[in-house]
N, C-alpha and C. Protein backbone atom coordinates (compact mmCIF):
# COMPACT_ATOMS: atom_id res chain seq x y z
N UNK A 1 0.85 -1.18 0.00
CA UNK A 1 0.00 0.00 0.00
C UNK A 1 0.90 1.24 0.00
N UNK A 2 0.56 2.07 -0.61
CA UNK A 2 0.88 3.20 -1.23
C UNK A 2 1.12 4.31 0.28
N UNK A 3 2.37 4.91 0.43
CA UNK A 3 1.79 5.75 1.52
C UNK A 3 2.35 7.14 1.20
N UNK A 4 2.21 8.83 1.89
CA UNK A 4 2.36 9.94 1.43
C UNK A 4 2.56 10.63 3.17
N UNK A 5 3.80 11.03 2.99
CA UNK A 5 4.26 12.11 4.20
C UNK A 5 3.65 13.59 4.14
N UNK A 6 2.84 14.09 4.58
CA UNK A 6 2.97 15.69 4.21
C UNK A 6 2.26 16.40 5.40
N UNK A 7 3.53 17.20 5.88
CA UNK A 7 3.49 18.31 6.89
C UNK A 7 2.99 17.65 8.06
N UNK A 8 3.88 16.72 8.20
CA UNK A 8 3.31 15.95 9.45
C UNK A 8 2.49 15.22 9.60
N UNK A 9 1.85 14.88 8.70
CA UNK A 9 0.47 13.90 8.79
C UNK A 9 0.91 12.58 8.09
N UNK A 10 0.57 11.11 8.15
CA UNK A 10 0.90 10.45 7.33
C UNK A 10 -0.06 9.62 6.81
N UNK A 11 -0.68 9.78 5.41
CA UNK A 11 -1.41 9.01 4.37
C UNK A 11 -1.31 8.06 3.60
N UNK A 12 -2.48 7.17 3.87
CA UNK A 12 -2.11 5.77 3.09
C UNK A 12 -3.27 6.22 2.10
N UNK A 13 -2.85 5.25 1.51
CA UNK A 13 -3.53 4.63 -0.58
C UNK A 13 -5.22 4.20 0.29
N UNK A 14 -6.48 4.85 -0.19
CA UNK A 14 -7.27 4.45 0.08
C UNK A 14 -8.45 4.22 -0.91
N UNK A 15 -8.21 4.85 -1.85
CA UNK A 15 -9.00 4.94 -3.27
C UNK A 15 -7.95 4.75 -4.41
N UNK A 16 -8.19 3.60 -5.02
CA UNK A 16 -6.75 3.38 -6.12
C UNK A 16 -7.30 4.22 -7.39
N UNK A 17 -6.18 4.08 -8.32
CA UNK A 17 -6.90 4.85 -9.70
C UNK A 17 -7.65 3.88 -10.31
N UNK A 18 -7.52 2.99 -10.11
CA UNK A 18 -8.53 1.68 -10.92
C UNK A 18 -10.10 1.96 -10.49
N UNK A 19 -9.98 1.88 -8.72
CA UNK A 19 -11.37 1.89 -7.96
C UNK A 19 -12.11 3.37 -8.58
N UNK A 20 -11.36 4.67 -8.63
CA UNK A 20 -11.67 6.01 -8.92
C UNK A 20 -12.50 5.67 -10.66
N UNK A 21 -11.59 5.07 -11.06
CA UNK A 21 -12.41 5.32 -12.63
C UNK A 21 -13.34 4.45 -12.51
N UNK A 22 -13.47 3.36 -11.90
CA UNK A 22 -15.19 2.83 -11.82
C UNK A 22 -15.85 3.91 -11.34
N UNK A 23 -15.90 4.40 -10.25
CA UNK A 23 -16.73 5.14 -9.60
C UNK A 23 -16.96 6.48 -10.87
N UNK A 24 -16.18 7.25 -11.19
CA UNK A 24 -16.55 8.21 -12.03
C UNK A 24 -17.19 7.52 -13.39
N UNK A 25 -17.08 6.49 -13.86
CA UNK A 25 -17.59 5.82 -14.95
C UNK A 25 -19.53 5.42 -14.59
N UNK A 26 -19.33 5.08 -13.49
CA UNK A 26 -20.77 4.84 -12.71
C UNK A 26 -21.86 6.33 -12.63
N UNK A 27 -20.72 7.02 -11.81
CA UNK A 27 -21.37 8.64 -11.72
C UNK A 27 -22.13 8.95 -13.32
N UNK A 28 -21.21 8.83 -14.14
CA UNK A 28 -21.22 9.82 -15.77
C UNK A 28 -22.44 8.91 -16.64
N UNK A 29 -22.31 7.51 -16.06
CA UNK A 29 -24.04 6.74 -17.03
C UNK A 29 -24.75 7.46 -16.34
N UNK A 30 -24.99 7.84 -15.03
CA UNK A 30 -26.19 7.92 -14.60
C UNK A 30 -26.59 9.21 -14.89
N UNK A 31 -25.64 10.49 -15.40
CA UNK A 31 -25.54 11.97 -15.30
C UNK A 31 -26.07 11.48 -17.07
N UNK A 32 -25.52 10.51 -18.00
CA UNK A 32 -25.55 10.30 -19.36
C UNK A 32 -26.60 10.28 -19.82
N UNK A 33 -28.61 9.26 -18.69
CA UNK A 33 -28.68 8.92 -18.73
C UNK A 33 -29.65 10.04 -18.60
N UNK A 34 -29.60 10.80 -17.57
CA UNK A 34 -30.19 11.79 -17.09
C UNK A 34 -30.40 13.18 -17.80
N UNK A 35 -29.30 13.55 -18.55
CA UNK A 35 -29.47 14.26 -19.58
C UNK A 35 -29.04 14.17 -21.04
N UNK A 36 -29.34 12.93 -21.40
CA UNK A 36 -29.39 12.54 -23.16
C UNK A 36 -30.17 13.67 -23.85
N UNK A 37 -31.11 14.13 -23.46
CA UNK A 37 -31.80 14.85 -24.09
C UNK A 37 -31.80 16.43 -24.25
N UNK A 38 -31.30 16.87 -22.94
CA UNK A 38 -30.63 18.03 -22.60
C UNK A 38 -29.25 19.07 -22.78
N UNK A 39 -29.16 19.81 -22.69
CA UNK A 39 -28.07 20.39 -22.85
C UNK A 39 -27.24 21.37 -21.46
N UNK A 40 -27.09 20.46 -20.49
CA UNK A 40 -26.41 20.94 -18.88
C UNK A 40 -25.44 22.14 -19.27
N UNK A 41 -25.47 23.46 -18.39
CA UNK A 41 -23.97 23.28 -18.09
C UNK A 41 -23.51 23.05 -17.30
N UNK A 42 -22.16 22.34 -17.28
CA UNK A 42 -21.54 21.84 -15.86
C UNK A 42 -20.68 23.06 -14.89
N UNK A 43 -21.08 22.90 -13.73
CA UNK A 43 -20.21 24.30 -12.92
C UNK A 43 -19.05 23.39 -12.30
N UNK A 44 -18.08 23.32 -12.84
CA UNK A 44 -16.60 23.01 -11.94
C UNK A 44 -15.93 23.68 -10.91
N UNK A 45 -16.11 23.50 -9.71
CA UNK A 45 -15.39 24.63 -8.89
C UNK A 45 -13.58 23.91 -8.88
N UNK A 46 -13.52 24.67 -8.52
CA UNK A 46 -11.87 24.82 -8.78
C UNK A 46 -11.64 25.28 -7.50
N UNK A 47 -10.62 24.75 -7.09
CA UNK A 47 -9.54 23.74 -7.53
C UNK A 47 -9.68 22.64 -7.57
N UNK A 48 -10.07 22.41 -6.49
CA UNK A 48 -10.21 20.77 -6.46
C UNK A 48 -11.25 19.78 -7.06
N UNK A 49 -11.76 20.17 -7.80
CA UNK A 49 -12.81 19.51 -9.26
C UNK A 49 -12.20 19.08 -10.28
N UNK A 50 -11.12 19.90 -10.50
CA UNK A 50 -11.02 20.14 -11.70
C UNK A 50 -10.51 18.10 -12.40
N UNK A 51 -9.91 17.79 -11.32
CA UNK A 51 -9.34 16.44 -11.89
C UNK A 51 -10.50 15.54 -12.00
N UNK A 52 -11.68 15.49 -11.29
CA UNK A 52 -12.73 14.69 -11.60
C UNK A 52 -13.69 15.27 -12.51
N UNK A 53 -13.76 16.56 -12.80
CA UNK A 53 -14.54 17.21 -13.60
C UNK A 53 -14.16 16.33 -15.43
N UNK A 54 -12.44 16.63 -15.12
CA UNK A 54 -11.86 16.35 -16.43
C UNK A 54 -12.44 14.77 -17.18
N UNK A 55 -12.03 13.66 -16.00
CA UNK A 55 -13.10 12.62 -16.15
C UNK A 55 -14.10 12.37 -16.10
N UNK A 56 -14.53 12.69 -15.86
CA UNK A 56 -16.35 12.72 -15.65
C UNK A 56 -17.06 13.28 -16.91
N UNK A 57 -16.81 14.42 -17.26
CA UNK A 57 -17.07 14.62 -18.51
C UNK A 57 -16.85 14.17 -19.69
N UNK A 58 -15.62 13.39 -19.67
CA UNK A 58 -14.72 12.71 -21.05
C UNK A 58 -15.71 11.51 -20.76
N UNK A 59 -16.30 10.83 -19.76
CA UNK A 59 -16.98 9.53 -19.80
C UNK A 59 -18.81 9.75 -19.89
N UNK A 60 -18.96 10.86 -20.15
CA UNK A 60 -20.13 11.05 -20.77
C UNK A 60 -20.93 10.49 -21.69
N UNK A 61 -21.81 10.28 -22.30
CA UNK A 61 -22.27 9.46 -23.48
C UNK A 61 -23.70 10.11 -23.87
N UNK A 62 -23.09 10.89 -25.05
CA UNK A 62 -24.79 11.37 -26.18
C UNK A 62 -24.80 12.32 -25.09
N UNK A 63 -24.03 13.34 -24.34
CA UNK A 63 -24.66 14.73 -23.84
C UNK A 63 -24.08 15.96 -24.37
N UNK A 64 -24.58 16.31 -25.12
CA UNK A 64 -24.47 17.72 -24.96
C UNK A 64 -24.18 19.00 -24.01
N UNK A 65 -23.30 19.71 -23.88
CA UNK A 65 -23.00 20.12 -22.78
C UNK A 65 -21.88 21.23 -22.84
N UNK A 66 -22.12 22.15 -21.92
CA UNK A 66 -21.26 22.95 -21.96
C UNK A 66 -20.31 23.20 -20.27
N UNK A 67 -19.28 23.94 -20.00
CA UNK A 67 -18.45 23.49 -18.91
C UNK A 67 -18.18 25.21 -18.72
N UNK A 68 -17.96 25.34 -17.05
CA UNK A 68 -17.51 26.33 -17.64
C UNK A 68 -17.35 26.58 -15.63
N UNK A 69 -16.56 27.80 -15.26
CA UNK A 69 -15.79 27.23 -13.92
C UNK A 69 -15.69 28.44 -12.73
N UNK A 70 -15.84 27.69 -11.31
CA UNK A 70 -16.32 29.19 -10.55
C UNK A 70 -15.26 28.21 -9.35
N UNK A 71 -14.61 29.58 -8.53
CA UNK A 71 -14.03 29.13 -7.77
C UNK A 71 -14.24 30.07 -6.61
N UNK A 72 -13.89 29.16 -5.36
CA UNK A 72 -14.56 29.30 -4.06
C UNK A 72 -14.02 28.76 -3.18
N UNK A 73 -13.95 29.30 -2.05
CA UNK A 73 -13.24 28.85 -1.11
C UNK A 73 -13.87 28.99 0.24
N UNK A 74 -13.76 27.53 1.29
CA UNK A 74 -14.21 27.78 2.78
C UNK A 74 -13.10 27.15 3.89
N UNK A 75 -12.25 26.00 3.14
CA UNK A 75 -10.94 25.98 3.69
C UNK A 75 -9.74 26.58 4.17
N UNK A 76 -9.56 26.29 5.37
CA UNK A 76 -7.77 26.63 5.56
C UNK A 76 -7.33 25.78 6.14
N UNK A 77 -6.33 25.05 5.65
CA UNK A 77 -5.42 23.64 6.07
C UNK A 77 -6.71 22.62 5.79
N UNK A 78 -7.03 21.78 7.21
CA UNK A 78 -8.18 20.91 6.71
C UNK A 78 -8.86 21.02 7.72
N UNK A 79 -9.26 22.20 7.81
CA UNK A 79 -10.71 22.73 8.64
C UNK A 79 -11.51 23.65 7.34
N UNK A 80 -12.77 23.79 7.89
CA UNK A 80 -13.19 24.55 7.04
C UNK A 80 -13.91 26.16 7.82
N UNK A 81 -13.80 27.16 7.16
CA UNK A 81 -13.98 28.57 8.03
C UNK A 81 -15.30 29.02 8.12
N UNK A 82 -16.21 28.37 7.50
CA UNK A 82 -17.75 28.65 7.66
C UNK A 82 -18.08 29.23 6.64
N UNK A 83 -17.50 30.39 6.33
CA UNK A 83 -17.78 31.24 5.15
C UNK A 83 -17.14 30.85 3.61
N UNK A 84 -17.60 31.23 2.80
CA UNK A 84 -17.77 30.90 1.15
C UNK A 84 -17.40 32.28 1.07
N UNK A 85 -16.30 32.14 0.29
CA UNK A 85 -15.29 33.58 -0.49
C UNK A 85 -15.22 32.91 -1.83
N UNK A 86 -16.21 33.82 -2.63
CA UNK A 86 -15.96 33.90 -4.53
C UNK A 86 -14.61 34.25 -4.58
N UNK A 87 -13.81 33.91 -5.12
CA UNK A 87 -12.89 33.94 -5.29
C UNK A 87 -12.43 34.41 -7.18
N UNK A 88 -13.50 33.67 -7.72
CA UNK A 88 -13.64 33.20 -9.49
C UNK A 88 -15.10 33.42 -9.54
N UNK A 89 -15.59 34.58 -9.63
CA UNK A 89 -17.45 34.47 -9.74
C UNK A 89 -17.52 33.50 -11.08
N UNK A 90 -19.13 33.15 -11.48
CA UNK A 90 -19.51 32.84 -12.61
C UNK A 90 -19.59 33.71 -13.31
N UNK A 91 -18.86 33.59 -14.67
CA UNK A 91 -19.23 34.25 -16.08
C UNK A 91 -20.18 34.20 -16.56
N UNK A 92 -20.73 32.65 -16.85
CA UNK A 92 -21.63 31.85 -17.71
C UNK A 92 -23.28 32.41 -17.28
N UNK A 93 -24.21 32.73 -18.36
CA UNK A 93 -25.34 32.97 -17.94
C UNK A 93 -26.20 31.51 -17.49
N UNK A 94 -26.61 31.22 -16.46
CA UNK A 94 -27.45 30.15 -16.21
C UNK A 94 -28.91 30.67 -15.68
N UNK A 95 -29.54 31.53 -16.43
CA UNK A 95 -31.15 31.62 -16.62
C UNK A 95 -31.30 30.85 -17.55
N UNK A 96 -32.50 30.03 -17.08
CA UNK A 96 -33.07 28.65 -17.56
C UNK A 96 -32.28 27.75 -18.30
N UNK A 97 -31.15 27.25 -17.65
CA UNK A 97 -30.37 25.76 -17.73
C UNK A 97 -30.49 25.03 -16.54
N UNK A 98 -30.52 23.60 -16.98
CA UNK A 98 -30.24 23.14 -16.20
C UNK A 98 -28.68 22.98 -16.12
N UNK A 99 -28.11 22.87 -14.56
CA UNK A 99 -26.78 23.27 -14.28
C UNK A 99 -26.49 21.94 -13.53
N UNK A 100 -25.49 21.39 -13.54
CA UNK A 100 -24.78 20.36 -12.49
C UNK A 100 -23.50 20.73 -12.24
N UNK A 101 -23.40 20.99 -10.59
CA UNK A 101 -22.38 21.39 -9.84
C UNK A 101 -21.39 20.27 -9.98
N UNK A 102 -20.54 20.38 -10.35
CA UNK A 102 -19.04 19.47 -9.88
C UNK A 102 -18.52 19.74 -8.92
N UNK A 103 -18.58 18.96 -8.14
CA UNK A 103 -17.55 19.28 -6.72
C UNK A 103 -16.78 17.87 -6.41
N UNK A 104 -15.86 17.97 -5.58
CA UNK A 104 -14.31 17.25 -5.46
C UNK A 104 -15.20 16.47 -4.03
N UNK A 105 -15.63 17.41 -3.35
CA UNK A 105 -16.03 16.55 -2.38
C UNK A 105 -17.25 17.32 -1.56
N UNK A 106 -18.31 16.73 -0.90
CA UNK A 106 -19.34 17.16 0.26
C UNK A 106 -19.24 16.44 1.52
N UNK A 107 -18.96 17.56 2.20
CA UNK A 107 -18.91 17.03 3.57
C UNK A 107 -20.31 18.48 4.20
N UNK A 108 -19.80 19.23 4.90
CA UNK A 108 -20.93 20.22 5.82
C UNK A 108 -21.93 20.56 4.86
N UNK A 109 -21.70 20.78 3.42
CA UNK A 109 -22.29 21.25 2.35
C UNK A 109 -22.62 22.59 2.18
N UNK A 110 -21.86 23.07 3.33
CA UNK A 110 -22.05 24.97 2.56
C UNK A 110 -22.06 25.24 1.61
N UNK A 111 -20.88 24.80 1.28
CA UNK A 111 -20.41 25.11 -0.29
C UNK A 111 -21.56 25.08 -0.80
N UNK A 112 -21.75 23.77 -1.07
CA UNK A 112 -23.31 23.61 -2.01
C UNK A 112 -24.64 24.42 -1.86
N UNK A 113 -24.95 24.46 -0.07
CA UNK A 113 -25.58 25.18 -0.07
C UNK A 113 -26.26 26.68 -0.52
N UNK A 114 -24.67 27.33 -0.67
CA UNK A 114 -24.89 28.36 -0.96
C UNK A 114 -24.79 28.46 -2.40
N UNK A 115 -23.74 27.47 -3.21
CA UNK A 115 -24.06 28.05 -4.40
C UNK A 115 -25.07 27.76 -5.11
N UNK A 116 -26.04 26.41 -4.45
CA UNK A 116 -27.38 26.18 -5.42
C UNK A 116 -28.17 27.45 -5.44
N UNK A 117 -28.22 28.27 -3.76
CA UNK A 117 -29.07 29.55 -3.71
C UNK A 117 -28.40 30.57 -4.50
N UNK A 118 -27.09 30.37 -5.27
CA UNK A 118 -26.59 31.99 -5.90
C UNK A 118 -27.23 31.04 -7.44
N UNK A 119 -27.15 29.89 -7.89
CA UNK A 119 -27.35 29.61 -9.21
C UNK A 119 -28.79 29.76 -9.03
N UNK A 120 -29.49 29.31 -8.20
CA UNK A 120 -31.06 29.61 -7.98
C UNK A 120 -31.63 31.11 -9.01
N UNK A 121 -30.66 31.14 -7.67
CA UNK A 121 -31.05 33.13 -7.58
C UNK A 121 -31.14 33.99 -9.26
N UNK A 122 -29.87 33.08 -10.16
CA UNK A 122 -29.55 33.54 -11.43
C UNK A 122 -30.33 33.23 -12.67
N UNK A 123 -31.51 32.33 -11.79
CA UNK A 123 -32.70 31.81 -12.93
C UNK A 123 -32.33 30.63 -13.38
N UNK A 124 -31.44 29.46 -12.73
CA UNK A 124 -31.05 28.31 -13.17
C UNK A 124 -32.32 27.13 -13.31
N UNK A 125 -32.92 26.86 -14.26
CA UNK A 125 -34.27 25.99 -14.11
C UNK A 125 -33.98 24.75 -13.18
N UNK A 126 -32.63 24.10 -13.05
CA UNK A 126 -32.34 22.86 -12.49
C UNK A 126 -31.31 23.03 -11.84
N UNK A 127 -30.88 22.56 -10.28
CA UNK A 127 -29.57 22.33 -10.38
C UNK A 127 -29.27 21.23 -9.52
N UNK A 128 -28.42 20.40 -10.17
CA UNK A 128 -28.23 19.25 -9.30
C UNK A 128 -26.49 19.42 -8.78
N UNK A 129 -26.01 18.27 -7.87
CA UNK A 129 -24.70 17.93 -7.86
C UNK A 129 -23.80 16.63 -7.75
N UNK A 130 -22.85 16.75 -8.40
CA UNK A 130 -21.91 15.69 -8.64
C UNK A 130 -21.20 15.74 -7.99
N UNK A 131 -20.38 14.87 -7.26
CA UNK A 131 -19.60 14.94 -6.32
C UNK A 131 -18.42 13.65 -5.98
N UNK A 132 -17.27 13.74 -6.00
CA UNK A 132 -16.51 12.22 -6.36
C UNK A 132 -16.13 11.65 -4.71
N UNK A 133 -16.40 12.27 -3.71
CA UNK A 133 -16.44 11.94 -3.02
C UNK A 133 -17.98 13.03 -1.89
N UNK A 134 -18.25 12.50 -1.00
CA UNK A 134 -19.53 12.49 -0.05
C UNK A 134 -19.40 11.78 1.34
N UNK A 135 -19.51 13.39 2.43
CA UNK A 135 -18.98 12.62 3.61
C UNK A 135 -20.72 12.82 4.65
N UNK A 136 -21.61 12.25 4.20
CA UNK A 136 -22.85 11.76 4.91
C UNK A 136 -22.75 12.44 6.46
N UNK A 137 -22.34 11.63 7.14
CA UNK A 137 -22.72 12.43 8.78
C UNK A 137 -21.94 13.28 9.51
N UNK A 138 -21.43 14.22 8.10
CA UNK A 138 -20.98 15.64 8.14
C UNK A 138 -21.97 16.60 7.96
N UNK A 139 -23.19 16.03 6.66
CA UNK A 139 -23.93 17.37 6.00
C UNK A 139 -24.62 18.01 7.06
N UNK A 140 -24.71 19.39 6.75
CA UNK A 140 -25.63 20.07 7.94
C UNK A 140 -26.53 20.32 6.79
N UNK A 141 -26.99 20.08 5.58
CA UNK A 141 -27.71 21.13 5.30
C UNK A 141 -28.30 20.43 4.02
N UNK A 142 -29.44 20.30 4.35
CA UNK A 142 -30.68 18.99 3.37
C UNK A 142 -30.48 19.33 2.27
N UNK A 143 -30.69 20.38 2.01
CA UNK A 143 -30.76 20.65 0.28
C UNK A 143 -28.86 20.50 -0.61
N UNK A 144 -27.73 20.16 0.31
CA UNK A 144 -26.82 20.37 -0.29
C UNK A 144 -26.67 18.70 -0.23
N UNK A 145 -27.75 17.79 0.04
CA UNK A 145 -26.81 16.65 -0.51
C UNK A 145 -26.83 16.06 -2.27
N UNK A 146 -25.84 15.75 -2.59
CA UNK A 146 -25.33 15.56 -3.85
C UNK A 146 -26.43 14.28 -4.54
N UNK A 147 -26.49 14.57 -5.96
CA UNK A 147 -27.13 14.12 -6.63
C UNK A 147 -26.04 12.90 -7.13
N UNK A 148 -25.44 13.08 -6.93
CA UNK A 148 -24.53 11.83 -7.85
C UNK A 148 -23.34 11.72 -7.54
N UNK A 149 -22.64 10.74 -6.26
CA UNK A 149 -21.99 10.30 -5.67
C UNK A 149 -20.89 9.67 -6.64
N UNK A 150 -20.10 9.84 -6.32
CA UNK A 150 -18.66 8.62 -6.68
C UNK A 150 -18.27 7.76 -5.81
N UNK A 151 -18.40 8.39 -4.10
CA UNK A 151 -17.94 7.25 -3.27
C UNK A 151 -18.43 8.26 -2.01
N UNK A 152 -18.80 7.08 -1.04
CA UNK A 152 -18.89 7.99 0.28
C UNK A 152 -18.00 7.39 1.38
N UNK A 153 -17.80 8.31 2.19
CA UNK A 153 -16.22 8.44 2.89
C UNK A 153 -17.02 9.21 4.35
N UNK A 154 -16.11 8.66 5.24
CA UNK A 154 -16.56 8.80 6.60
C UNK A 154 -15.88 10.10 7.43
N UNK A 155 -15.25 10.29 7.93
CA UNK A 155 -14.94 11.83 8.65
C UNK A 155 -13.46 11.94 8.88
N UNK A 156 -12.58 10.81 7.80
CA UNK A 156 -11.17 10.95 7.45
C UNK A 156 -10.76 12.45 6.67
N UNK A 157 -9.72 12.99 6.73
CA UNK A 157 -9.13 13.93 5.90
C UNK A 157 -8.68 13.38 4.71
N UNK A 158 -8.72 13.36 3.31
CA UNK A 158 -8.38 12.87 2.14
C UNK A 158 -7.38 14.00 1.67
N UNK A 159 -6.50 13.28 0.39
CA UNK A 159 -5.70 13.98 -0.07
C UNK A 159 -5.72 13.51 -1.40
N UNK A 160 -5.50 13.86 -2.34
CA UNK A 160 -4.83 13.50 -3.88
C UNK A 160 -6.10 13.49 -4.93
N UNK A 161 -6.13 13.16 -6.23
CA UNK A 161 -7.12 13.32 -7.19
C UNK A 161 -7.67 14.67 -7.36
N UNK A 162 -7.08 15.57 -6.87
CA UNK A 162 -7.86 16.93 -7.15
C UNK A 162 -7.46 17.46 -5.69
N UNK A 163 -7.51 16.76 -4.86
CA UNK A 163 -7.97 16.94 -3.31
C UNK A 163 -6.51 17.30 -2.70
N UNK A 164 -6.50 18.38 -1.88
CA UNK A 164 -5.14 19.18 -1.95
C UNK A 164 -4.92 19.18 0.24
N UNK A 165 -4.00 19.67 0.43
CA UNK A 165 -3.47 19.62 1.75
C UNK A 165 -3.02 21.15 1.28
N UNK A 166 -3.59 22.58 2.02
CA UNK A 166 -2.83 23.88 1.79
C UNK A 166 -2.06 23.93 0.47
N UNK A 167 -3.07 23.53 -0.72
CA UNK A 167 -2.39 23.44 -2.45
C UNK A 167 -1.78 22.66 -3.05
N UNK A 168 -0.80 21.32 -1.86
CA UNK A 168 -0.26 20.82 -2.42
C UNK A 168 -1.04 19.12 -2.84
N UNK A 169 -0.72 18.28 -3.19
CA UNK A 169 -0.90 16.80 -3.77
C UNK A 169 -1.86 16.50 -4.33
N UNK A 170 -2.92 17.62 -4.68
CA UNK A 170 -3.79 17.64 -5.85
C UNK A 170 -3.32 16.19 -7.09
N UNK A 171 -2.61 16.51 -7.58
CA UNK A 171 -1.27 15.98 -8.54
C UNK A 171 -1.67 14.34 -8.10
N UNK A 172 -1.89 13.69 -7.15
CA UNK A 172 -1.74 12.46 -6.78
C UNK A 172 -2.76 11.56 -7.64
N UNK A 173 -2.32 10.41 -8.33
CA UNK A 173 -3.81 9.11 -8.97
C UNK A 173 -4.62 8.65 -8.28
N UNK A 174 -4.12 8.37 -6.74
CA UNK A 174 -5.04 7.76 -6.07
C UNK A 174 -5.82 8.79 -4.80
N UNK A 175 -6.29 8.16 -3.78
CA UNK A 175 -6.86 9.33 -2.85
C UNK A 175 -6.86 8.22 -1.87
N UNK A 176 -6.24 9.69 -0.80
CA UNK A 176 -4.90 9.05 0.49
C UNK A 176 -5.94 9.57 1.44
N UNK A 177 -5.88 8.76 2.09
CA UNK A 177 -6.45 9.28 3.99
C UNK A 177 -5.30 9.14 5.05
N UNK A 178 -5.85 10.20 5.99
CA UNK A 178 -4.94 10.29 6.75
C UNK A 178 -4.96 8.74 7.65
N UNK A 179 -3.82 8.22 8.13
CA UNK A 179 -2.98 7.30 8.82
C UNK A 179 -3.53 7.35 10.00
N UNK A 180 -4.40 6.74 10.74
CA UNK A 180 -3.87 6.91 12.13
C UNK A 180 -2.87 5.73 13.29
């Protein structure tokens, strides 16, 4: 098993890249399946989307679709600060689309929370969310749980696939939990 030193913490291999591309392959029929007929756009938040966004979309099938990317922040180190700082507003007009959020991961679901009420707010007819990981008896907040899971994960700190420690190991194939 795979393991990762960083800043004191030590992470083992807990999601391989093999296990990850089932799961995003699973996510993208059901998103495929859901809007064959439609034309989504997808909201990628950034940073840490961006590596499951990239797959998830490439494993699409018959959708039409457009992408396009808002970044946000409630982290520092691996706590989170309560508050949601735009960082990257949305460009993209989303009056009457349906929209699917990409996100890296849900745990409290602020995040989500708040941005379904700012895409709401912008006249979005639909909005659902994708999410490659989902930490269940974290969410505080009903309306932010995710429409389309990749994997759910318990109240470990993760690292790699998108998923960063203060910016760094994003870069990683697999996704590391912390050691205890």
């Amino acid at each position: 098993m795979r393991t990762i030193d960083e800043q004191g913490y030590h992470f083992e291999e807990w999601l391989t890249p093999e296990a990850i591309a089932k799961d995003v392959q699973q996510v993208a029929d059901i998103i495929s399946a859901d809007y064959k007929e439609k034309e989504p756009l997808f909201v990628v938040v950034l940073n840490g989307a961006f590596v499951f966004a990239s797959d998830l979309l490439r494993a699409l099938k018959d959708v039409r679709c457009e992408v396009t990317f808002i970044r946000v922040s409630s982290y520092y180190g691996m706590r989170t600060t309560g508050q949601l700082q735009f960082i990257v507003p949305l460009q993209q007009v989303v009056e009457n689309r349906d929209v699917v959020i990409v996100e890296d991961i849900v745990d409290t679901g602020l995040t989500i929370h708040q941005l379904k009420a700012h895409l709401r707010g912008l006249g979005a007819s639909s909005v659902k969310v994708a999410t490659m990981l989902f930490k269940p008896e974290k969410l505080e907040y009903d309306d932010a749980k995710p429409d389309y899971i990749g994997h759910e994960i318990s109240e470990e700190f993760v690292i790699g696939y998108g998923l960063d420690f203060d910016g760094f190991e994003r870069n990683l194939d697999a996704i590391y939990k912390v050691k205890e």
